[in-house]
N, C-alpha and C. Protein backbone atom coordinates (compact mmCIF):
# COMPACT_ATOMS: atom_id res chain seq x y z
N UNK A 1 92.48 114.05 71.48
CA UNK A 1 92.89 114.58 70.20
C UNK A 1 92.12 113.84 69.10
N UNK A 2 91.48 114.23 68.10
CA UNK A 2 90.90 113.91 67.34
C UNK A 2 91.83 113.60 65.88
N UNK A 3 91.53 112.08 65.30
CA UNK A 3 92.01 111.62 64.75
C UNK A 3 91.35 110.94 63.59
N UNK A 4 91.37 111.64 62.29
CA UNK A 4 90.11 110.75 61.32
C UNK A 4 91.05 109.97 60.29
N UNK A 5 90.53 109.09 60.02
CA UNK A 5 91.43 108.07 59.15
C UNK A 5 90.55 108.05 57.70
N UNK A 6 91.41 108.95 56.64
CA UNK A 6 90.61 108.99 55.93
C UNK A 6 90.28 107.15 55.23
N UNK A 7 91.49 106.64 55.39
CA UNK A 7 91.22 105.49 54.68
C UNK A 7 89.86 104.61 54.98
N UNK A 8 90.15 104.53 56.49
CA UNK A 8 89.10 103.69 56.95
C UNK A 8 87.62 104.46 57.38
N UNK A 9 87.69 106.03 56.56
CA UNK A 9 86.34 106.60 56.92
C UNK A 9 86.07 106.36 58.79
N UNK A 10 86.48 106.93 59.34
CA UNK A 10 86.88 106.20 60.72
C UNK A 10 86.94 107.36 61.69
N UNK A 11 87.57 107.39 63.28
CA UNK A 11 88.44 108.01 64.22
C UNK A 11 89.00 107.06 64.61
N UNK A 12 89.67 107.35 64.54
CA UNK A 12 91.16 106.45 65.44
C UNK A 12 91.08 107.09 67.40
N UNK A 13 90.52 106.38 67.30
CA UNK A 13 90.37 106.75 69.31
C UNK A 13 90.93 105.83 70.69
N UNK A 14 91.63 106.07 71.24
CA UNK A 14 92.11 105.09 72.22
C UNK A 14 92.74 103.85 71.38
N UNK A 15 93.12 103.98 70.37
CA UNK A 15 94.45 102.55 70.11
C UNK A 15 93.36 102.07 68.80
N UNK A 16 91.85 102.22 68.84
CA UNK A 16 90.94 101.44 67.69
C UNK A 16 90.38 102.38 66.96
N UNK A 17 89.86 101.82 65.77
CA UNK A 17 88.90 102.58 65.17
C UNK A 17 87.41 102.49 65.22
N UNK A 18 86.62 103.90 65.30
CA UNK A 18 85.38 103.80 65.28
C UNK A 18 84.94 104.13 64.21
N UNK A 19 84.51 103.11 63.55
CA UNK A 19 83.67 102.92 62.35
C UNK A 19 82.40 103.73 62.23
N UNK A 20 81.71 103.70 63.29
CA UNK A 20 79.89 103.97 62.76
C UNK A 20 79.64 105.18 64.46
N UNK A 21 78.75 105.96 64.18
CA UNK A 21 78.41 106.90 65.28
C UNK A 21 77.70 105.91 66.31
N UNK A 22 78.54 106.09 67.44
CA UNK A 22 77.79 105.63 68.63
C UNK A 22 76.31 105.48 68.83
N UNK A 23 75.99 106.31 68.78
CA UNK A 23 74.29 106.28 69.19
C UNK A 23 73.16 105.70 67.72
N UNK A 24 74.07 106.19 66.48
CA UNK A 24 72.58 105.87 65.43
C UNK A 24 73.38 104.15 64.69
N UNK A 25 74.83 104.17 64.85
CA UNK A 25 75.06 102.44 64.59
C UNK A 25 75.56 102.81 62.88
N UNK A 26 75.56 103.91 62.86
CA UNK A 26 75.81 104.01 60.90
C UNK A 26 76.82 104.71 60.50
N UNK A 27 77.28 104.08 59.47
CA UNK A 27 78.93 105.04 59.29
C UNK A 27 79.13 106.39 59.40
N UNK A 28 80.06 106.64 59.18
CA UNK A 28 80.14 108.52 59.35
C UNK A 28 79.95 108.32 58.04
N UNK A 29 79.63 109.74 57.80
CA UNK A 29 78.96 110.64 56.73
C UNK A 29 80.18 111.32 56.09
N UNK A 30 80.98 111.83 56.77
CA UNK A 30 82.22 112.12 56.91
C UNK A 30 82.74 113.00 57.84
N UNK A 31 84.15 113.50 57.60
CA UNK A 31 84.97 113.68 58.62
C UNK A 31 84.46 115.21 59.65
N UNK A 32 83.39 115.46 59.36
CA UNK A 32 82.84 116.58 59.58
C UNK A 32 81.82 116.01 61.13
N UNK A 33 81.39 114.85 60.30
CA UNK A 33 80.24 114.65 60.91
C UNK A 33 80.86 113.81 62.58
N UNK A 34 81.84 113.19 62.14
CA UNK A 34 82.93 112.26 63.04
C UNK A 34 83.29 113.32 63.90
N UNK A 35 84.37 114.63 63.91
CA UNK A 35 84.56 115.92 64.61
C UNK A 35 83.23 116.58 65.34
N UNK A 36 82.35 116.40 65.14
CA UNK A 36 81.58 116.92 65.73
C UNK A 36 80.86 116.23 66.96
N UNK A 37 80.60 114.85 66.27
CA UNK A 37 80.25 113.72 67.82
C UNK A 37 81.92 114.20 68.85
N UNK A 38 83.12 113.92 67.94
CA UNK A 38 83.95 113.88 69.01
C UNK A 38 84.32 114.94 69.69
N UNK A 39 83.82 116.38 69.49
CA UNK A 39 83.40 117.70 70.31
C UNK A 39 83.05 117.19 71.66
N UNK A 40 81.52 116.43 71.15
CA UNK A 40 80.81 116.39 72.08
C UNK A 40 81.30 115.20 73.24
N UNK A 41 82.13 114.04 72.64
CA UNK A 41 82.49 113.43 73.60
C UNK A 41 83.43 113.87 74.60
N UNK A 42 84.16 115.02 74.27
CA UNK A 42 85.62 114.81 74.78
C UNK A 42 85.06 116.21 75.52
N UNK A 43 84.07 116.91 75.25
CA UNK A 43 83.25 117.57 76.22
C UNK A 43 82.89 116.96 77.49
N UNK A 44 81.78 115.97 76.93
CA UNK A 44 81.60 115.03 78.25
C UNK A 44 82.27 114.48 79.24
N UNK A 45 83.48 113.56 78.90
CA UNK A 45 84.69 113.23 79.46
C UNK A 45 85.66 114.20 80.54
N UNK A 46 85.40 115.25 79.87
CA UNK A 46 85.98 116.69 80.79
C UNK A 46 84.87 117.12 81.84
N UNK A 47 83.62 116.77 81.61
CA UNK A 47 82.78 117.18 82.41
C UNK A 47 82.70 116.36 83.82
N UNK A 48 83.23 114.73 83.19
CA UNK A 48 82.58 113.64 83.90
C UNK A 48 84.10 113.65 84.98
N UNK A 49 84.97 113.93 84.26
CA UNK A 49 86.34 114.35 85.24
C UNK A 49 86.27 115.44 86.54
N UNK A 50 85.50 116.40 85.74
CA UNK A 50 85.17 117.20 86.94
C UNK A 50 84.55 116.84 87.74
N UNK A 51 83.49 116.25 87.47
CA UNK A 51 82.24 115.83 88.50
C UNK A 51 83.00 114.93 89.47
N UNK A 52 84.03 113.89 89.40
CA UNK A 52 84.40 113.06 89.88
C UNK A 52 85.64 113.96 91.14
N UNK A 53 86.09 114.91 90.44
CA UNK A 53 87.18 115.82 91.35
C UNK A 53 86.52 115.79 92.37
N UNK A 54 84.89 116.78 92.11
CA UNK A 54 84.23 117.23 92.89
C UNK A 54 84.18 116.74 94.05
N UNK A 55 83.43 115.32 93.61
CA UNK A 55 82.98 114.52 94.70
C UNK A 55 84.12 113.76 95.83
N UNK A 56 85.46 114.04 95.33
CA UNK A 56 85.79 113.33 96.36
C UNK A 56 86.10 114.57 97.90
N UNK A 57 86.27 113.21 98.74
CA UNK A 57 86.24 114.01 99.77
C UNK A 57 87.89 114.43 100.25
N UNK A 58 87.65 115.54 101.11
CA UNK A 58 89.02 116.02 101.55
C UNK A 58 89.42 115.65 102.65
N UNK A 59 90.50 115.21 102.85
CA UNK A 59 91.45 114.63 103.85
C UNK A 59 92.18 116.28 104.78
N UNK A 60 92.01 116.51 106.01
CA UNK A 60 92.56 117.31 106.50
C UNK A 60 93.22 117.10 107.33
N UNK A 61 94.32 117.13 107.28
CA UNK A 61 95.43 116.83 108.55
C UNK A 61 95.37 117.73 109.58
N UNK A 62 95.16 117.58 110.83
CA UNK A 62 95.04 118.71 111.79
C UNK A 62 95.99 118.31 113.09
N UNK A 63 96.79 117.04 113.10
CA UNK A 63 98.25 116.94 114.17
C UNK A 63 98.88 116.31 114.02
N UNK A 64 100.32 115.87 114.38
CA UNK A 64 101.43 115.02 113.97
C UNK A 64 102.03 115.00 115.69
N UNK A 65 102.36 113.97 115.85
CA UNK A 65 102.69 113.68 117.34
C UNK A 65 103.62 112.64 117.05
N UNK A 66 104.65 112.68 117.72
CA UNK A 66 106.37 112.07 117.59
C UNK A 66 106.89 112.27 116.66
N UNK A 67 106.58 113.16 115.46
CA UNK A 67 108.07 113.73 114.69
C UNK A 67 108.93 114.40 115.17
N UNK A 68 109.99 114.31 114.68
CA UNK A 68 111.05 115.44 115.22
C UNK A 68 110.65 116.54 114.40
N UNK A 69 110.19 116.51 113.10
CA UNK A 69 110.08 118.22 112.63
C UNK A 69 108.71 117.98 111.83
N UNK A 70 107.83 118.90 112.50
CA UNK A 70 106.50 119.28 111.36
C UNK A 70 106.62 120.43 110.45
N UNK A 71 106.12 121.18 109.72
CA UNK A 71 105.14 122.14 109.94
C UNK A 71 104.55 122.59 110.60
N UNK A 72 104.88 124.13 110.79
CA UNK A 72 103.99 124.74 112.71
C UNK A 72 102.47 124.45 111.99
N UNK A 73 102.41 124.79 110.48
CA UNK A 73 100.59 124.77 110.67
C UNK A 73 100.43 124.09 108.96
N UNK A 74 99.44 123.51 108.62
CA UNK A 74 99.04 123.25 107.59
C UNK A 74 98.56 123.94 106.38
N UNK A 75 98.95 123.88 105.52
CA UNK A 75 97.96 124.71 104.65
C UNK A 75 97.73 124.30 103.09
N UNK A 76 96.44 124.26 102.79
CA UNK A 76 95.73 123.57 101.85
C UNK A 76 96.44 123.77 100.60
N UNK A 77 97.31 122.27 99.94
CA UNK A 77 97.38 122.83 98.42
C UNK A 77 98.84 122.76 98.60
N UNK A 78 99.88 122.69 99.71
CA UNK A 78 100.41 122.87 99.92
C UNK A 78 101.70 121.35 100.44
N UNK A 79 102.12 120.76 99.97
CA UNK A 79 103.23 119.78 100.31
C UNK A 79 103.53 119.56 101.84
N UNK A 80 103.18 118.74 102.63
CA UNK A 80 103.16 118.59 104.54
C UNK A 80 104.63 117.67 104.03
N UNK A 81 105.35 118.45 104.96
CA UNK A 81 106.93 117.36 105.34
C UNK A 81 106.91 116.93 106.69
N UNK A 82 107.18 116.44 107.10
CA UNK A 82 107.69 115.33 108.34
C UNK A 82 108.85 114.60 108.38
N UNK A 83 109.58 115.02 109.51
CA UNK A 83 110.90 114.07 109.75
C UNK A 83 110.40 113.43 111.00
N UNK A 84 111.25 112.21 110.59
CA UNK A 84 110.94 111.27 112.20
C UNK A 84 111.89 110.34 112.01
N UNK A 85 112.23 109.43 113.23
CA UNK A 85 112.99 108.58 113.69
C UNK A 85 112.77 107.05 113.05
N UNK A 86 113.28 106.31 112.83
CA UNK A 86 113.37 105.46 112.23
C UNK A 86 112.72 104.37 113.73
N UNK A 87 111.77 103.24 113.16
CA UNK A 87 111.31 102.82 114.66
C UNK A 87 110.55 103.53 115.72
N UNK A 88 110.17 104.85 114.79
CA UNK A 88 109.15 105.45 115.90
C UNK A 88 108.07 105.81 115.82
N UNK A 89 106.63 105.82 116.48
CA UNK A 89 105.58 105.85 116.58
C UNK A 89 105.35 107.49 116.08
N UNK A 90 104.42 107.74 114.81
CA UNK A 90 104.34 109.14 114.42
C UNK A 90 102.48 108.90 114.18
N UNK A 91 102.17 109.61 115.22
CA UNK A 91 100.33 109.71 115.21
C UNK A 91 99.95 111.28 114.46
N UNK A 92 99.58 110.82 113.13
CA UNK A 92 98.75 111.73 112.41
C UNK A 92 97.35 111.47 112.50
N UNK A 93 96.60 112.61 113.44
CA UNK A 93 95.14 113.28 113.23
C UNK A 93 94.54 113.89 112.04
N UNK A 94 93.06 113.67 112.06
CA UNK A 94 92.42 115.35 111.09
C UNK A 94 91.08 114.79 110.91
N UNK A 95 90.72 115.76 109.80
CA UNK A 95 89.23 115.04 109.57
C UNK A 95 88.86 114.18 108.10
N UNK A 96 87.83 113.13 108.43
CA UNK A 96 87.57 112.98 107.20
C UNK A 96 86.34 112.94 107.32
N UNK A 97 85.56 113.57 106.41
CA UNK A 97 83.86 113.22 106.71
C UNK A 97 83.06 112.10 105.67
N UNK A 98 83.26 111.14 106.11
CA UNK A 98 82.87 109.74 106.11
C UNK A 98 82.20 109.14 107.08
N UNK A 99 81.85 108.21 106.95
CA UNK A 99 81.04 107.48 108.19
C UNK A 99 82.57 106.59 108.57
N UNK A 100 82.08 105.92 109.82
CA UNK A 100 83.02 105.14 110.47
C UNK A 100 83.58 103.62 109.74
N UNK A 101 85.07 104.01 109.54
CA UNK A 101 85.55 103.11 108.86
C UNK A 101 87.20 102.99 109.20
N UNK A 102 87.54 101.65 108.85
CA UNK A 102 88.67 101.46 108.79
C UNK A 102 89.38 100.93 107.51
N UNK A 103 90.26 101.28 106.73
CA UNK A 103 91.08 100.60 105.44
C UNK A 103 92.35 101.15 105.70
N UNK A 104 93.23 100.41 104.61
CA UNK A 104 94.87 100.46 104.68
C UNK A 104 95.03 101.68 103.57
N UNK A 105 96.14 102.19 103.84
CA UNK A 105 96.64 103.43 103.16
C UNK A 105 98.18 103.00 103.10
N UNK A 106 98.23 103.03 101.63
CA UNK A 106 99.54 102.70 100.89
C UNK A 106 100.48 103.65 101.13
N UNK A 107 101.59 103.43 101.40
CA UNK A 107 102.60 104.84 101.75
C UNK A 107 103.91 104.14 100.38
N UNK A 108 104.28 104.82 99.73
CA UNK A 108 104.94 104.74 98.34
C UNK A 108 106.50 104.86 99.20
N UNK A 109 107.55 104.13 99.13
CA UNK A 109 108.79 104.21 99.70
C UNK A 109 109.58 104.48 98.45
N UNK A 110 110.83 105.30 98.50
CA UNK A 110 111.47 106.19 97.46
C UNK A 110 112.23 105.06 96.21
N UNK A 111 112.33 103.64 96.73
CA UNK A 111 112.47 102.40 96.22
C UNK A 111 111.62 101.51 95.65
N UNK A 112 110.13 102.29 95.50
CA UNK A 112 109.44 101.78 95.37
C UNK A 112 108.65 100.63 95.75
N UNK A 113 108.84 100.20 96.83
CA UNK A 113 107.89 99.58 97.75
C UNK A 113 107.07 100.14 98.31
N UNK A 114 105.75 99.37 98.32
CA UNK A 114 104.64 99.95 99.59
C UNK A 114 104.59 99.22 100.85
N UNK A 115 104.38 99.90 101.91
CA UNK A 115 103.80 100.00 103.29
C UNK A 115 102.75 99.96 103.36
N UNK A 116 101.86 99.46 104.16
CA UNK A 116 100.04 99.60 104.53
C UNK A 116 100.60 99.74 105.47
N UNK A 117 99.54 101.11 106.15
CA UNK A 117 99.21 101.33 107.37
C UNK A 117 97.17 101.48 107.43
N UNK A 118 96.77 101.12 108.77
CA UNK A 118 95.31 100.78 109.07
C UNK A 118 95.05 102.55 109.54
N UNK A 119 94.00 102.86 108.75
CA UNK A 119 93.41 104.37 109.11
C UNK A 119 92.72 104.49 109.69
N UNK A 120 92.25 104.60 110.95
CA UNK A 120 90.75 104.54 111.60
C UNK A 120 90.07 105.82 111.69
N UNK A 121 88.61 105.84 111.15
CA UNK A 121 87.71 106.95 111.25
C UNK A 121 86.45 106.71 111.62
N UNK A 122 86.26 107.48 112.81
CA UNK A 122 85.29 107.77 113.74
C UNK A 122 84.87 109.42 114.23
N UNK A 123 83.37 109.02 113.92
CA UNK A 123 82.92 110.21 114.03
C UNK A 123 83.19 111.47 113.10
N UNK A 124 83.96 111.27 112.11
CA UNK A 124 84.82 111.97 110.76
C UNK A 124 85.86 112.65 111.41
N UNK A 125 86.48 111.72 112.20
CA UNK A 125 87.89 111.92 112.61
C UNK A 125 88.72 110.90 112.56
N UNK A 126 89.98 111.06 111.79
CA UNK A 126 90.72 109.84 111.58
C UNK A 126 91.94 109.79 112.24
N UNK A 127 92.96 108.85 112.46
CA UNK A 127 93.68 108.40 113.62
C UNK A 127 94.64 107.54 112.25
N UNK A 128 95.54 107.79 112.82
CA UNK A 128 97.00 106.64 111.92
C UNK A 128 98.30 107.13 112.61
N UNK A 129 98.40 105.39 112.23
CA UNK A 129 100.00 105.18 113.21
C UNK A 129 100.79 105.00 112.42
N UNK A 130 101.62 105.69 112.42
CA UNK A 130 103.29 105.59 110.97
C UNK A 130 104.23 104.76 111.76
N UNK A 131 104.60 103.73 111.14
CA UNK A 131 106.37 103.24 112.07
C UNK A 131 107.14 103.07 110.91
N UNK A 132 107.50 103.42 110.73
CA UNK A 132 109.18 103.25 109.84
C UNK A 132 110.32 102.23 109.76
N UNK A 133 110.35 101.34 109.40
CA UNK A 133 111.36 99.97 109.89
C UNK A 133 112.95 100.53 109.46
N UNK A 134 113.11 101.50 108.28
CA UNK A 134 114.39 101.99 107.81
C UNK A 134 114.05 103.66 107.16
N UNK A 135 115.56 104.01 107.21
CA UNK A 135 115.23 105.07 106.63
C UNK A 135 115.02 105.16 105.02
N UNK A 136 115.13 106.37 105.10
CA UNK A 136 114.32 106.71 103.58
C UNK A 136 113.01 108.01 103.67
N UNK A 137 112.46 107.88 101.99
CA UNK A 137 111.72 108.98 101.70
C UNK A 137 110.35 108.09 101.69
N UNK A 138 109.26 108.49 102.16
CA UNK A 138 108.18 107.90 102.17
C UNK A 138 107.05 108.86 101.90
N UNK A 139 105.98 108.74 100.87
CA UNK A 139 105.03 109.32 100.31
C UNK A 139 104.07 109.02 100.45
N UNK A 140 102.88 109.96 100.45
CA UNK A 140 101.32 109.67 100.42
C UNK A 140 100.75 110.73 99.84
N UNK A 141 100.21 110.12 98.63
CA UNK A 141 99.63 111.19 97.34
C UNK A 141 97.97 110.61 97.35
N UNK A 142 97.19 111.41 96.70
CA UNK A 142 96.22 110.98 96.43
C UNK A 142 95.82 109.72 95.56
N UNK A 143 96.55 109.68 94.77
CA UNK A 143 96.41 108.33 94.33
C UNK A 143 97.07 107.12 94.65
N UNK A 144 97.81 107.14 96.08
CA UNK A 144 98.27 106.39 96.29
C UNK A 144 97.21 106.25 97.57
N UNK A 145 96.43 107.20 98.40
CA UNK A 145 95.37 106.93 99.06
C UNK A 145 94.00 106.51 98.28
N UNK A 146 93.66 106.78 97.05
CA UNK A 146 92.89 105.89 96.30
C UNK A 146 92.84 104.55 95.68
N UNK A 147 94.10 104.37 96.18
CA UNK A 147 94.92 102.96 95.18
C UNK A 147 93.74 101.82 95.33
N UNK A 148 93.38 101.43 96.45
CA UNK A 148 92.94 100.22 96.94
C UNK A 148 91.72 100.44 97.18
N UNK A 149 90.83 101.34 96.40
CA UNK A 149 89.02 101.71 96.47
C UNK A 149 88.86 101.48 94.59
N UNK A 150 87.83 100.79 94.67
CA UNK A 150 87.22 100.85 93.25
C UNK A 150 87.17 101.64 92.33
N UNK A 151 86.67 102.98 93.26
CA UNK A 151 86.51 104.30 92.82
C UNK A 151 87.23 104.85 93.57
N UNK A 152 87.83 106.18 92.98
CA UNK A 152 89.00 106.97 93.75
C UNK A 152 87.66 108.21 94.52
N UNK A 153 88.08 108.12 96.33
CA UNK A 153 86.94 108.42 97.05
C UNK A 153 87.84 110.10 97.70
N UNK A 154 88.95 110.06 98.07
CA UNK A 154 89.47 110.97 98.49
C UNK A 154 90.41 111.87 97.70
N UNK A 155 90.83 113.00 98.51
CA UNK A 155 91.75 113.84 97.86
C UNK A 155 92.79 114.08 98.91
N UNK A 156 94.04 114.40 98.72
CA UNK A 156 94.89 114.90 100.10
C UNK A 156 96.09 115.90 99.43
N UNK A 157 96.66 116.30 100.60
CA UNK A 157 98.03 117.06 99.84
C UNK A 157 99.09 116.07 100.01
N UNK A 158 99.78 116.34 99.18
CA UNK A 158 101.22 115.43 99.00
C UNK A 158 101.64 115.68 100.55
N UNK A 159 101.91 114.53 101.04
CA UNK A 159 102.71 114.36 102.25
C UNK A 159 103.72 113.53 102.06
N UNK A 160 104.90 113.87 102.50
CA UNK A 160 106.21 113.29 102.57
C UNK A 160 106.93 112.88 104.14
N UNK A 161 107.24 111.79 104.39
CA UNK A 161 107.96 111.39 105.08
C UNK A 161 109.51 111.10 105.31
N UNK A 162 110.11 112.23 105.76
CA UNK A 162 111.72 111.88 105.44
C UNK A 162 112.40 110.84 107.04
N UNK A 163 112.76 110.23 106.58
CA UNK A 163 112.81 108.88 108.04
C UNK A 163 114.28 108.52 108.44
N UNK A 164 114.72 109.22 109.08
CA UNK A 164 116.28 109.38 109.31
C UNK A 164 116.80 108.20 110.31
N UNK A 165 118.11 107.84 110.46
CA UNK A 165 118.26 106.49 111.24
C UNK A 165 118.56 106.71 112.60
N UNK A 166 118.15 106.11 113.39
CA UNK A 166 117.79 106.50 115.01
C UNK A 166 119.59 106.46 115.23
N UNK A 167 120.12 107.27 116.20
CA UNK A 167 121.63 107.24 116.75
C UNK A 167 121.42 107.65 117.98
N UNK A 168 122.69 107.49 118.46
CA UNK A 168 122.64 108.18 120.42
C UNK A 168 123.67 109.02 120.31
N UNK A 169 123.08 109.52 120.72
CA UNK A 169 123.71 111.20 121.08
C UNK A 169 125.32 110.50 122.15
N UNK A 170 125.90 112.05 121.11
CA UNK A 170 127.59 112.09 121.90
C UNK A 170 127.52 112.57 123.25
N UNK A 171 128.23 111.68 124.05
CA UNK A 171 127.77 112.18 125.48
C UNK A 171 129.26 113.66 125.58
């Protein structure tokens, strides 16, 4: 949002004021001249957002092994639920096309604690082991799979983990 201060001949941008045009170092001319660089910035910024969407890569889930309830099938764009047992081994597959690597993936607990779990990818196929110590709601968003990269490298769909408490059946 564009913000000119007439007092200080200025924009008020991100919390400061910019005094003089970026590139020539000399005051604005006026508020005309200020609106028009900031066209062009907040152009750029939208551009440089996109470019960055672009590039990341997509996470595809393609199996879930020891939940009690999936989704029969996946579909892009779309919220993946999972129920499982509290204490139990839940192996999510799929692809990622990356070279071979291993890092931790933050899982967001409804209390706000995180979990690391180790992701392994080979061959642009990745492998992860879920265990659950209690129940609860457990999340994995894209920015909670970008959390711990410099640059945010992937994209995924919201996946949710609902983690119910293990019991024995009434005989």
């Amino acid at each position: 949002m564009f913000i000119w201060c007439n007092e200080k001949q200025a924009i008020k941008l991100n919390g400061t004021y910019l005094l003089t045009h970026p590139e020539t170092g000399e005051r604005w001319v006026d508020s005309e001249q200020a609106q028009q660089w900031y066209s062009q910035y907040e152009a750029n910024s939208v551009e440089q957002d996109l470019v960055t969407e672009t590039e990341l890569t997509n996470v595809e889930l393609k199996s879930v092994v020891g939940a009690i309830r999936t989704p029969s099938h996946f579909v892009k764009g779309q919220e993946i639920k999972i129920t499982t047992a509290e204490n139990t081994d839940v192996t999510l597959t799929g692809s990622l096309a990356i070279s071979d690597e291993t890092f931790l993936l933050p899982v967001l607990r409804d209390d706000g604690r995180r979990l690391y779990f180790p992701i392994a990818v080979v061959d642009g196929e990745f492998t992860a082991v879920f265990n659950f110590p209690t129940s609860g709601k457990y999340t994995v968003s894209t920015e909670l799979l970008n959390e711990e990269f410099a640059q945010p490298r992937f994209s995924a769909d919201l996946l949710t983990f609902y983690v119910v408490r293990q019991t024995a059946n009434a005989a």
